[in-house]
N, C-alpha and C. Protein backbone atom coordinates (compact mmCIF):
# COMPACT_ATOMS: atom_id res chain seq x y z
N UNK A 1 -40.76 51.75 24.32
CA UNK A 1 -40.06 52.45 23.26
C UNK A 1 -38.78 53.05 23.85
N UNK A 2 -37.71 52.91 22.97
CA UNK A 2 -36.27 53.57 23.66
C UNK A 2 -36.28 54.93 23.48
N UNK A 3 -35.07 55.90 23.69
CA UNK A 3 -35.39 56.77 23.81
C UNK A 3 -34.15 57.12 22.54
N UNK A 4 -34.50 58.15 21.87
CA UNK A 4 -33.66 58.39 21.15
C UNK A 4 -32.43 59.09 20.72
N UNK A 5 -31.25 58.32 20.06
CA UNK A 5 -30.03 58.82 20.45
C UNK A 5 -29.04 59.33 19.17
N UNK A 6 -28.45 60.32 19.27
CA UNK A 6 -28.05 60.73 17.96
C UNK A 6 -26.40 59.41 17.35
N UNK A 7 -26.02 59.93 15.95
CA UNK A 7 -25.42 58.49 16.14
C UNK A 7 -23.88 58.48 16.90
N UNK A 8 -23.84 59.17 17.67
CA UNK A 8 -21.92 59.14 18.37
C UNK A 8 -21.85 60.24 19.41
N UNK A 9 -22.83 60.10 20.09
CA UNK A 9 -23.56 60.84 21.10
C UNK A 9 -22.28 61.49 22.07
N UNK A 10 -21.55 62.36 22.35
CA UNK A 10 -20.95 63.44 23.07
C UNK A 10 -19.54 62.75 22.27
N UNK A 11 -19.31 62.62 20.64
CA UNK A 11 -17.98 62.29 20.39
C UNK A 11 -17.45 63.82 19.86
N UNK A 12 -16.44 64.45 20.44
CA UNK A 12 -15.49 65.23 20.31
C UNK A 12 -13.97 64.92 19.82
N UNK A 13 -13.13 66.25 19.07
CA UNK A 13 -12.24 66.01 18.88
C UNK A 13 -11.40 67.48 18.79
N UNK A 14 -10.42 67.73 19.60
CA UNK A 14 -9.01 69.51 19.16
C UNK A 14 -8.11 68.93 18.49
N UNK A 15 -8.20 70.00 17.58
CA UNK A 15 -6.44 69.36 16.44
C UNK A 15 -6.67 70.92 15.47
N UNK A 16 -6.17 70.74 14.83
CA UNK A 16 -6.76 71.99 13.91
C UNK A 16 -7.53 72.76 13.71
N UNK A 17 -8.77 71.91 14.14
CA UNK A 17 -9.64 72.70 14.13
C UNK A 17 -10.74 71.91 15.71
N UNK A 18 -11.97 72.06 15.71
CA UNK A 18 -12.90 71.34 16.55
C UNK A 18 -13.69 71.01 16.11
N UNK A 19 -14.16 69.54 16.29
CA UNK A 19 -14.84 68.71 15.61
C UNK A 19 -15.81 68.01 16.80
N UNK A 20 -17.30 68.09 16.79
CA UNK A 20 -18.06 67.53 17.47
C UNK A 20 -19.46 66.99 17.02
N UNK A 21 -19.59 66.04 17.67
CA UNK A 21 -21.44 65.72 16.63
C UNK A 21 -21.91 66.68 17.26
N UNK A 22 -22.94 66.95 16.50
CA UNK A 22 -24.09 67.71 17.36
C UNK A 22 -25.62 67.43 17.59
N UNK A 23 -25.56 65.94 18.06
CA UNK A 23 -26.85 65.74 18.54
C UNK A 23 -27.70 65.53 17.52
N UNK A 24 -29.00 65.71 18.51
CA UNK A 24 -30.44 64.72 17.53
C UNK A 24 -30.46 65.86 16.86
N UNK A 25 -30.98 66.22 15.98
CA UNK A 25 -31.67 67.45 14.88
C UNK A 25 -32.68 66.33 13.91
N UNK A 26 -33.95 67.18 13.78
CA UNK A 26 -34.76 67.20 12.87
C UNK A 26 -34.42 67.72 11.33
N UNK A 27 -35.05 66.55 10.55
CA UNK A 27 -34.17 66.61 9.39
C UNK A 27 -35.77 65.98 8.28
N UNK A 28 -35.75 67.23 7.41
CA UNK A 28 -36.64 66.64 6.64
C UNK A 28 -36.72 66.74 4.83
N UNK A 29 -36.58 65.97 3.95
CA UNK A 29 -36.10 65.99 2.83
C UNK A 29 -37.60 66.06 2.22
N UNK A 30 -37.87 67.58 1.06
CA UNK A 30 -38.61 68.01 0.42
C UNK A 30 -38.72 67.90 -0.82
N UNK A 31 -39.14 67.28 -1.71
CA UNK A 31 -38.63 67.00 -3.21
C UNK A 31 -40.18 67.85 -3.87
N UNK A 32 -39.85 68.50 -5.18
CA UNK A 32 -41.25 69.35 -5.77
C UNK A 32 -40.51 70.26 -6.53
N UNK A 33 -41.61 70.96 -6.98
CA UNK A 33 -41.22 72.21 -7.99
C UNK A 33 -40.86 73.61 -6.83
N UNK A 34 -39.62 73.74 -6.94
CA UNK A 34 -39.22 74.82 -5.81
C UNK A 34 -39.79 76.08 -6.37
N UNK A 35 -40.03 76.59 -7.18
CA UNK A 35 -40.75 77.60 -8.13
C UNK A 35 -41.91 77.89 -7.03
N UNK A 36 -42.67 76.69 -7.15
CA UNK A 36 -43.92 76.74 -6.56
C UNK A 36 -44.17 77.72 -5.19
N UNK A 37 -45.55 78.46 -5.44
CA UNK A 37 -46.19 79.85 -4.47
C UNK A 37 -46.39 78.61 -3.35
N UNK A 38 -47.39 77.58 -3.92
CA UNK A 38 -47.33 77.01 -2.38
C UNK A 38 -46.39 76.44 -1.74
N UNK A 39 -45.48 75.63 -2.23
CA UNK A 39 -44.08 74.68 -1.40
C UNK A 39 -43.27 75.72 -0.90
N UNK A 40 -43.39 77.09 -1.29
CA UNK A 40 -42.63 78.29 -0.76
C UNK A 40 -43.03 78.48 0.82
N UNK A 41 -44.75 78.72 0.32
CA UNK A 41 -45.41 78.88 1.84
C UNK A 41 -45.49 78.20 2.86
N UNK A 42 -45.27 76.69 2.61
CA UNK A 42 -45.52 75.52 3.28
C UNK A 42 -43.73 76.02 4.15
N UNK A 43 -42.83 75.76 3.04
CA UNK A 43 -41.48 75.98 4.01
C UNK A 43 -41.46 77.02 4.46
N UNK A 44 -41.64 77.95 4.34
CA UNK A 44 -42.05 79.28 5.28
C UNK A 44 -42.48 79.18 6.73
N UNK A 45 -43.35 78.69 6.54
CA UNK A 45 -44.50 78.23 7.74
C UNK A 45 -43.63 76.99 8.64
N UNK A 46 -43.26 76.53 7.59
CA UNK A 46 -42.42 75.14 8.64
C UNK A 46 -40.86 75.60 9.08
N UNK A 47 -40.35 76.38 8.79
CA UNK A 47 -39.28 76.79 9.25
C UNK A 47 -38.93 78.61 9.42
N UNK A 48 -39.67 79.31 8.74
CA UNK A 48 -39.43 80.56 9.40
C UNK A 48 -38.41 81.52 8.13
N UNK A 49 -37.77 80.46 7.39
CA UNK A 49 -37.25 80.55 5.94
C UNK A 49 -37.68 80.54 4.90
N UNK A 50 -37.32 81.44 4.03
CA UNK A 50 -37.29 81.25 2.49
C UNK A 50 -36.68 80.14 1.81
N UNK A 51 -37.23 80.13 0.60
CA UNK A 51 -36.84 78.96 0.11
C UNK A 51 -35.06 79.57 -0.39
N UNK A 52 -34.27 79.01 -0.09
CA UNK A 52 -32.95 79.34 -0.89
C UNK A 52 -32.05 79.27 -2.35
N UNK A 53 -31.48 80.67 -2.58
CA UNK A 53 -30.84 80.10 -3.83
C UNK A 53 -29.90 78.75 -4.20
N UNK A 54 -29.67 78.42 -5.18
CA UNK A 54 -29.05 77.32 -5.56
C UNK A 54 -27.47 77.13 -4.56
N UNK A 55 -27.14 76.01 -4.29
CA UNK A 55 -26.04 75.91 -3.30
C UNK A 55 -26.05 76.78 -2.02
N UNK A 56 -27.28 77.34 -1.63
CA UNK A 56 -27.53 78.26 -0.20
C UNK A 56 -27.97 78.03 0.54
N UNK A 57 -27.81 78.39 1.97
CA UNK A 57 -29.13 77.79 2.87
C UNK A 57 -29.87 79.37 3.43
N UNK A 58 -31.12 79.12 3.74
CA UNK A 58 -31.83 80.00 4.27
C UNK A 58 -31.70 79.45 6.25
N UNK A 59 -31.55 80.48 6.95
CA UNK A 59 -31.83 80.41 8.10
C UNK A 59 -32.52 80.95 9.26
N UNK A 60 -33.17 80.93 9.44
CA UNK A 60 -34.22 81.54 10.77
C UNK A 60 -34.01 81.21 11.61
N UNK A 61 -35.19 81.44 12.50
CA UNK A 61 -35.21 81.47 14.34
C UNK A 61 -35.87 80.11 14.09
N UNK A 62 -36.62 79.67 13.72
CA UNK A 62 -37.79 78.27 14.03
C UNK A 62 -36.94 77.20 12.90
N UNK A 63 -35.96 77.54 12.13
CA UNK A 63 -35.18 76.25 11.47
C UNK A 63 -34.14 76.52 10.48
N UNK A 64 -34.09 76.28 9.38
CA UNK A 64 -33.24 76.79 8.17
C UNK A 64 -34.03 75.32 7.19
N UNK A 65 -33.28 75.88 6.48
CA UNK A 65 -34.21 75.40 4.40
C UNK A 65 -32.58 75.52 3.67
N UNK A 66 -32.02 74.21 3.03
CA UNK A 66 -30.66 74.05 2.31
C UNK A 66 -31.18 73.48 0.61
N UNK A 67 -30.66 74.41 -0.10
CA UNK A 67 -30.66 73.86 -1.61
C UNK A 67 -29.81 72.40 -1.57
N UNK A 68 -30.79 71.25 -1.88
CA UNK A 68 -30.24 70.34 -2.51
C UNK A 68 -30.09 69.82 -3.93
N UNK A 69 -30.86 70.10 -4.96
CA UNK A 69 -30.67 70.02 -6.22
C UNK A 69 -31.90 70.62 -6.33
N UNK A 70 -32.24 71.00 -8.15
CA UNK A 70 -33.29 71.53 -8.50
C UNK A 70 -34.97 71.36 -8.06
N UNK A 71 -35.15 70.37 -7.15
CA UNK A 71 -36.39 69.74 -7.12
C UNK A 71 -35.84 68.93 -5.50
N UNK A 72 -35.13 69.57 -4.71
CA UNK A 72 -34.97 69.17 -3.25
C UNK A 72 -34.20 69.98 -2.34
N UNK A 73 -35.02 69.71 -1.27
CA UNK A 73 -34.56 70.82 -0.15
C UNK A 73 -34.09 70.29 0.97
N UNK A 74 -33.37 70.23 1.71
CA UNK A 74 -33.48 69.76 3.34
C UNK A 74 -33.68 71.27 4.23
N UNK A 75 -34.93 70.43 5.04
CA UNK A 75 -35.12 71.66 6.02
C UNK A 75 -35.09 71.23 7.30
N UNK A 76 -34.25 71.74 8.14
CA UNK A 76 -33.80 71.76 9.62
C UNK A 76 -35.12 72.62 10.66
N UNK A 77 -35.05 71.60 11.47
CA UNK A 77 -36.31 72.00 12.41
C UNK A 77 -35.53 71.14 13.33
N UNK A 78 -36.46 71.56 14.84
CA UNK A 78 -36.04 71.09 16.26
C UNK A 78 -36.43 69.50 15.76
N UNK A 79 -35.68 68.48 16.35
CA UNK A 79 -35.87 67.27 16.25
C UNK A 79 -37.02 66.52 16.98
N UNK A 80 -37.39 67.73 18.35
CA UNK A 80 -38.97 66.94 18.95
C UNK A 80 -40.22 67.68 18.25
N UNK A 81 -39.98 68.32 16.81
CA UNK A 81 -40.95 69.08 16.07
C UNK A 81 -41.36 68.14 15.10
N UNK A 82 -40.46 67.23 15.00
CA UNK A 82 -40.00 67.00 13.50
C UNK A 82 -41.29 65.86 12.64
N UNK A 83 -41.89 65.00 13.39
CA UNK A 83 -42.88 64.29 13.10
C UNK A 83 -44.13 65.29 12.94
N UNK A 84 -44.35 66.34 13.44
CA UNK A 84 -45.55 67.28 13.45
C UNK A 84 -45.51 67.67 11.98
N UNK A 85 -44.09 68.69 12.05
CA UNK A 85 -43.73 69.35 10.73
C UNK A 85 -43.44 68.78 9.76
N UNK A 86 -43.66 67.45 9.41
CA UNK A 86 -43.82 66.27 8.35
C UNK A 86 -45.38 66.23 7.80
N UNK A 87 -45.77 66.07 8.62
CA UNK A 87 -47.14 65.95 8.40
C UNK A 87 -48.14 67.52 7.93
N UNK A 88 -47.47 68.68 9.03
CA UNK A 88 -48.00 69.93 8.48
C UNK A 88 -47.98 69.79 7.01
N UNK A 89 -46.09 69.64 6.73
CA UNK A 89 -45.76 69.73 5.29
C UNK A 89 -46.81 69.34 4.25
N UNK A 90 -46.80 67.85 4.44
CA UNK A 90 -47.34 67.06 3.35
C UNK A 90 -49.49 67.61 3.31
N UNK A 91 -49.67 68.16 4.22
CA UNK A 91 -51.17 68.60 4.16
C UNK A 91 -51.13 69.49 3.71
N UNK A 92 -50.54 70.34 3.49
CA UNK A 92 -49.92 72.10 2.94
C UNK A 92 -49.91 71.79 1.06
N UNK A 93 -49.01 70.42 0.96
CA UNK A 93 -48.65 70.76 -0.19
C UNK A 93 -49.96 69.22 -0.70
N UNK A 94 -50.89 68.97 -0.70
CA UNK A 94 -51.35 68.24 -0.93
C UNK A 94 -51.93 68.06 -2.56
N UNK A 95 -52.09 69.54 -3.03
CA UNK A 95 -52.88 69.27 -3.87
C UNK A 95 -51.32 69.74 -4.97
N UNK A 96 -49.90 69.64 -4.33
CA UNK A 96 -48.92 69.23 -5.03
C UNK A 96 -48.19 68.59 -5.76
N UNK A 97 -47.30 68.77 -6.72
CA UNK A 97 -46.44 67.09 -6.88
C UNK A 97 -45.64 67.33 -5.71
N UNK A 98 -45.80 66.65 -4.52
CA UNK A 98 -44.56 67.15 -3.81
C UNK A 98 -44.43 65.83 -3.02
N UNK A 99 -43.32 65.52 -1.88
CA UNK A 99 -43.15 64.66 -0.88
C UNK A 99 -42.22 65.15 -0.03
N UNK A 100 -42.76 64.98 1.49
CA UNK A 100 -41.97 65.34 2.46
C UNK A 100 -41.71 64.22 3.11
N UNK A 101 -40.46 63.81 4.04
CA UNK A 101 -40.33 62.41 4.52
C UNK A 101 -39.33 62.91 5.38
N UNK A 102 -39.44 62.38 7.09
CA UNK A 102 -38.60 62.63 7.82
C UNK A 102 -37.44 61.78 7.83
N UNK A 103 -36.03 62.42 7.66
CA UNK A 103 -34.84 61.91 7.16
C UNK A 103 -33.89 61.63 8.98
N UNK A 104 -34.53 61.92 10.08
CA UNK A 104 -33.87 62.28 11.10
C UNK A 104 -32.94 61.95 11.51
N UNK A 105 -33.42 60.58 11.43
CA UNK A 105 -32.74 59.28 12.17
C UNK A 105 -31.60 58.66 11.46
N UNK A 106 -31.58 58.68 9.92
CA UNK A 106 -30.90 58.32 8.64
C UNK A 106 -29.64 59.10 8.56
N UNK A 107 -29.66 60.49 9.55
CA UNK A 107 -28.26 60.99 9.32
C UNK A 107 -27.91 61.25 10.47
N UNK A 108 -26.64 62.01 10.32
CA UNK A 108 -25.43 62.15 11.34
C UNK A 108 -24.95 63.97 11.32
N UNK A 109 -24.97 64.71 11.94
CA UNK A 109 -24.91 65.68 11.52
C UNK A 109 -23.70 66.21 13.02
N UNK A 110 -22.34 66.87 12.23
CA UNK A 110 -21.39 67.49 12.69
C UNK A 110 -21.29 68.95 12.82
N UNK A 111 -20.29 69.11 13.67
CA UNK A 111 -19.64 70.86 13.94
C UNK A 111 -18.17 70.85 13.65
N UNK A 112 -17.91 71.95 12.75
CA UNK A 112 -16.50 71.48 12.62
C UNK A 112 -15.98 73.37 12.53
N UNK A 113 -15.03 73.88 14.03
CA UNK A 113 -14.99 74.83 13.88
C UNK A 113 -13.61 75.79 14.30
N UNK A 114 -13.33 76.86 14.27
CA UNK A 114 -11.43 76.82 14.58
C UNK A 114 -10.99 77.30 13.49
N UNK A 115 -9.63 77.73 13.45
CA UNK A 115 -8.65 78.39 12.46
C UNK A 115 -8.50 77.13 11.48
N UNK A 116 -8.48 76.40 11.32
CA UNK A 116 -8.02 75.38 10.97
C UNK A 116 -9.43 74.22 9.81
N UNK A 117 -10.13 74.70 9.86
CA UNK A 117 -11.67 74.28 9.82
C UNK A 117 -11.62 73.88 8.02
N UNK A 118 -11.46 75.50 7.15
CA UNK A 118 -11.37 75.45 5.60
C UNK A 118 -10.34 74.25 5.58
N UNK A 119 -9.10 74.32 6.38
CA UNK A 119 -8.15 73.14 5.59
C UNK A 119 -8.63 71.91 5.56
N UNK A 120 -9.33 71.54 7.18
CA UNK A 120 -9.88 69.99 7.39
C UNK A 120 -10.53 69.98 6.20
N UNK A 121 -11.50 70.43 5.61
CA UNK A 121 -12.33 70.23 4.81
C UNK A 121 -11.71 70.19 3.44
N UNK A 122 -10.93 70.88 3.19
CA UNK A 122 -9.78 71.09 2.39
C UNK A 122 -9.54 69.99 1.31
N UNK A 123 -8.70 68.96 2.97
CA UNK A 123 -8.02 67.81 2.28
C UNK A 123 -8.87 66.90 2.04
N UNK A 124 -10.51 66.87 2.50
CA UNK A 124 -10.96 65.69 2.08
C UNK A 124 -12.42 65.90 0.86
N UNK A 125 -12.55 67.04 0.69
CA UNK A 125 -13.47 67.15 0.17
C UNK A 125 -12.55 68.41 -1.66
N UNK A 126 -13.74 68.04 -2.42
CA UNK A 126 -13.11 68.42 -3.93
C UNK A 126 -14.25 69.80 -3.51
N UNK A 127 -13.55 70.61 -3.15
CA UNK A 127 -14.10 72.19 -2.94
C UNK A 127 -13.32 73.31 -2.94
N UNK A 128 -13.43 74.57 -3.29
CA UNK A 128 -12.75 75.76 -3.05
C UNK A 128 -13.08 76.12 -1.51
N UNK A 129 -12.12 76.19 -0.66
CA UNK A 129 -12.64 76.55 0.73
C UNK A 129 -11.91 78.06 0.90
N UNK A 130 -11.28 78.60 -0.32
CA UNK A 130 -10.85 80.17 0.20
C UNK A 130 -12.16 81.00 0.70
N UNK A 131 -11.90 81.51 1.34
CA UNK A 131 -13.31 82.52 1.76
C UNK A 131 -13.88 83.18 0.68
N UNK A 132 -12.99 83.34 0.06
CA UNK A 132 -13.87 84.49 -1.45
C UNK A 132 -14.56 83.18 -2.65
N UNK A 133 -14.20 82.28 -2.09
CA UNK A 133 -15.03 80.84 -3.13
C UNK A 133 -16.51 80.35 -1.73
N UNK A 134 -16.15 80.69 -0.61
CA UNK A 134 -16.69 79.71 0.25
C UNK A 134 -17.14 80.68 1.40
N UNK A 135 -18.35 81.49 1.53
CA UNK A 135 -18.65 82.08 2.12
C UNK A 135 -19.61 81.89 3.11
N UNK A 136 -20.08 82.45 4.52
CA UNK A 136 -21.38 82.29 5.28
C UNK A 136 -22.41 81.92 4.44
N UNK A 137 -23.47 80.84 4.50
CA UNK A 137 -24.47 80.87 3.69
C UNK A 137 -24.17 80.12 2.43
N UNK A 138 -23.29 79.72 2.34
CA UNK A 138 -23.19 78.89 1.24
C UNK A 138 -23.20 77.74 1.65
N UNK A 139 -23.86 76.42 0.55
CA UNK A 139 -24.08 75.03 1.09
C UNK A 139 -23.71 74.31 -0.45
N UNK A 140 -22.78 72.81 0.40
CA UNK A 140 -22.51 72.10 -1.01
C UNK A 140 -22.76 70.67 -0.27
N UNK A 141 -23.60 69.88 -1.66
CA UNK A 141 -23.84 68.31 -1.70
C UNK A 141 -22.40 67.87 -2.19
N UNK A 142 -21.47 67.01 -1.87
CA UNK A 142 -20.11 66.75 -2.46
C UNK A 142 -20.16 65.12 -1.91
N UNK A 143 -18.80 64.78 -2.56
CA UNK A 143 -18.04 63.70 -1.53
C UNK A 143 -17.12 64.08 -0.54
N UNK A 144 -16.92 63.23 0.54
CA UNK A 144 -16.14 63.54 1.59
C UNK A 144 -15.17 62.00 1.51
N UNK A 145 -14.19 62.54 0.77
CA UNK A 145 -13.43 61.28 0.71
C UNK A 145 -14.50 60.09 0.03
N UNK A 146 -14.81 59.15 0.75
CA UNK A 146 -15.46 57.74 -0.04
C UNK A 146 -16.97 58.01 0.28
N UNK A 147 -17.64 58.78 1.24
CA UNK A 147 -18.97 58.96 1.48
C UNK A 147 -19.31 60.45 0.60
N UNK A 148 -20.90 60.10 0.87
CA UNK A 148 -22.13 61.14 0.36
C UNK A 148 -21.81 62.54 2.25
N UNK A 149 -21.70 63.62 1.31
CA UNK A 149 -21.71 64.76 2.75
C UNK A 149 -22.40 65.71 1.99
N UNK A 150 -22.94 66.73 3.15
CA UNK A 150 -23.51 68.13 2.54
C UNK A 150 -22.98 69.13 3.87
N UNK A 151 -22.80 70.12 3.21
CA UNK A 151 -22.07 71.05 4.36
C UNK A 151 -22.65 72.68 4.13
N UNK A 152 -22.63 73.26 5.15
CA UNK A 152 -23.12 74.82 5.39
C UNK A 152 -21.88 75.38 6.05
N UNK A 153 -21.91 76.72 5.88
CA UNK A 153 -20.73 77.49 6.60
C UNK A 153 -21.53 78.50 7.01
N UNK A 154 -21.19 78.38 8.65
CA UNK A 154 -22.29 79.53 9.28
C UNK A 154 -22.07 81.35 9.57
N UNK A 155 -22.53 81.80 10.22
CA UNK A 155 -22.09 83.41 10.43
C UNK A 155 -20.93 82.92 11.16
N UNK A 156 -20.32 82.45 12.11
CA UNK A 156 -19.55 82.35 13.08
C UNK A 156 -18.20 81.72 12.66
N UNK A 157 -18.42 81.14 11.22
CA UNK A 157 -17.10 80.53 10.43
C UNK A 157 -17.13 78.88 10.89
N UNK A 158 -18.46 78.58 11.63
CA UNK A 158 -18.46 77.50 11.68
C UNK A 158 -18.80 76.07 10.86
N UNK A 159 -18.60 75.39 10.27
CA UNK A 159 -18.99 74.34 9.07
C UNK A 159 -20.16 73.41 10.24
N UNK A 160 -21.21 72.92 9.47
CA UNK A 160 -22.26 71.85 9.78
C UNK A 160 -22.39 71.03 8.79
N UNK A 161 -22.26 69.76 8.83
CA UNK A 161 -22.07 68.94 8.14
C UNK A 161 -23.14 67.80 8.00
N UNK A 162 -23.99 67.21 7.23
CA UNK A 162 -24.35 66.27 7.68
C UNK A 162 -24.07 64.84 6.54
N UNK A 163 -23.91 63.62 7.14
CA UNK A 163 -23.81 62.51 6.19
C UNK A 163 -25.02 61.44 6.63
N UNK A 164 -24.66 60.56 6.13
CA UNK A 164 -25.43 59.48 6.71
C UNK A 164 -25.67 59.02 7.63
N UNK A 165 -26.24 58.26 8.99
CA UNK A 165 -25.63 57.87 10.23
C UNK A 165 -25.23 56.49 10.36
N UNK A 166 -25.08 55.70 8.84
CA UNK A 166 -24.92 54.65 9.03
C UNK A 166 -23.03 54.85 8.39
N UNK A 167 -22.54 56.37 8.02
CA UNK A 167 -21.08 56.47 8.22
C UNK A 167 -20.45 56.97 9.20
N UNK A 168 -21.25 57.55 10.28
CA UNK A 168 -20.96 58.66 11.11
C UNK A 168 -19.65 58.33 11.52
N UNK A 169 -18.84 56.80 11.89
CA UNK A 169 -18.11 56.81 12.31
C UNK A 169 -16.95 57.12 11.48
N UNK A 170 -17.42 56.60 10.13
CA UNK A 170 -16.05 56.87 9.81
C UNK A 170 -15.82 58.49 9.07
N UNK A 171 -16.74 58.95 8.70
CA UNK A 171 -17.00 60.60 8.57
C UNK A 171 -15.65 61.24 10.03
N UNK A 172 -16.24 61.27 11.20
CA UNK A 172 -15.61 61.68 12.22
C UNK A 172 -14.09 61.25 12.63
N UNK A 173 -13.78 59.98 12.03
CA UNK A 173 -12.60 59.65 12.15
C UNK A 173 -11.97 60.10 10.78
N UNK A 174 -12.16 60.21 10.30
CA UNK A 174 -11.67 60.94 8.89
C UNK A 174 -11.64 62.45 8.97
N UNK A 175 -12.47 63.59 9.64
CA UNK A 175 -12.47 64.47 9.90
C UNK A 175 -11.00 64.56 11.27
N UNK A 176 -11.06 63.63 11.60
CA UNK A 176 -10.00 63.46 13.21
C UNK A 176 -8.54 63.57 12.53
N UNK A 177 -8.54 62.58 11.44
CA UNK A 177 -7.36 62.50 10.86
C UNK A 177 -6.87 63.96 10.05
N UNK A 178 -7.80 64.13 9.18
CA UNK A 178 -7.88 65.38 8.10
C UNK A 178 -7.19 66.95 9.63
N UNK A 179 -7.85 66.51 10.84
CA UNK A 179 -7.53 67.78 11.73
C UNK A 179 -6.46 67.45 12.81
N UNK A 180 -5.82 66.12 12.60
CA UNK A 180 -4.65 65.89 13.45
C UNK A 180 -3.56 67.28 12.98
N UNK A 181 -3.23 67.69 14.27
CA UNK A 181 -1.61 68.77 14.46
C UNK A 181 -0.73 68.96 13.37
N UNK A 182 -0.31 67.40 13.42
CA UNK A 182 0.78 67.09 12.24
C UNK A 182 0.62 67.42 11.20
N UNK A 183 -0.64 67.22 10.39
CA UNK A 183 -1.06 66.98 9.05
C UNK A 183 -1.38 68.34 8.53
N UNK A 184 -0.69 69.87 9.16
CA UNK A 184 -1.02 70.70 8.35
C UNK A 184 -0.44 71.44 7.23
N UNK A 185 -1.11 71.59 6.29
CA UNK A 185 -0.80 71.82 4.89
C UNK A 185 -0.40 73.08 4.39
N UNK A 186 -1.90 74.29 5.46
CA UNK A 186 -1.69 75.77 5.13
C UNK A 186 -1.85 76.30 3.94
N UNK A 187 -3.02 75.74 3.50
CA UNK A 187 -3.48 76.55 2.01
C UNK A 187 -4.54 77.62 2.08
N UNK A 188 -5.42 77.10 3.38
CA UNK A 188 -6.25 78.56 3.70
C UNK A 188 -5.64 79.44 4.91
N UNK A 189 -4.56 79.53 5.07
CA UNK A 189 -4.19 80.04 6.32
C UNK A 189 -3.60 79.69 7.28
């Protein structure tokens, strides 16, 4: 068995802002009645988080929990957890409508961070990135230019991004371009 590798393994980029993958992460997509006492407890237990309001992410010490639409969650856990906490899940919520399925490998997940960070995101994505629209703790499912992205903005002003890993490349080269020197616009700053 090989060993496993995230998809653009130590690709970096300085321009506007800083742009880097960040490795393997555990990634697991929760679909159910978010209402629900038990799918609450189950993500609790599997990440250390509450379940989050709409467009929010919850974050803890043992993972974080991201609103994806009314009836889906992605929850972040260590990536050598991540087959355990699949399986916890789905025994937790058994006598649920629910499904848990590890997404790990299927995506690509970025850092994108710097003075410069709201604009990258700015030019390629249909979002308000002023701080008073776009705060710590807030999370959006969008397009990123021609791909599917979802993004968090952390305590530190840092963006996490994740897409698919079968775009990663061109996600990152599009983020490269969006944060080249030249190309700045100056609408958040």
């Amino acid at each position: 068995m090989s060993d496993p590798l995230s998809a653009l393994p130590g690709a970096r980029y300085a321009g506007l802002a800083t742009i880097e993958e960040s490795g393997l992460q555990g990634m697991i997509t929760l679909r159910g009645d978010l209402s629900s006492k038990t799918l609450q407890k189950a993500v609790k237990a599997a990440t250390g988080a509450d379940v989050p309001s709409q467009r929010q992410i919850a974050v803890a010490t043992g993972g974080a929990v991201a609103w994806m639409s009314p009836d889906e969650l992605l929850l972040l856990v260590p990536y050598d957890e991540v087959e355990q906490t699949t399986s916890t899940l789905a025994e937790a919520l058994s006598g649920e409508h629910a499904l848990a399925v590890n997404v790990s490998d299927a995506r690509a997940l970025f850092s994108l961070s710097g003075a410069g960070a709201r604009e990258v995101l700015g030019k390629i994505c249909p979002v308000d990135f002023d701080p008073a629209a776009f705060a710590p703790g807030d999370f959006r499912r969008t397009r990123m230019a021609q791909v599917a992205a979802a993004f968090w903005l952390d305590e530190a002003e840092t963006f996490h991004i994740v897409c698919f890993r079968s775009v990663a490349q061109y996600v990152f080269n599009l983020l490269k371009t969006s944060a080249h020197p030249q190309s700045r616009v100056g609408v958040y700053g």
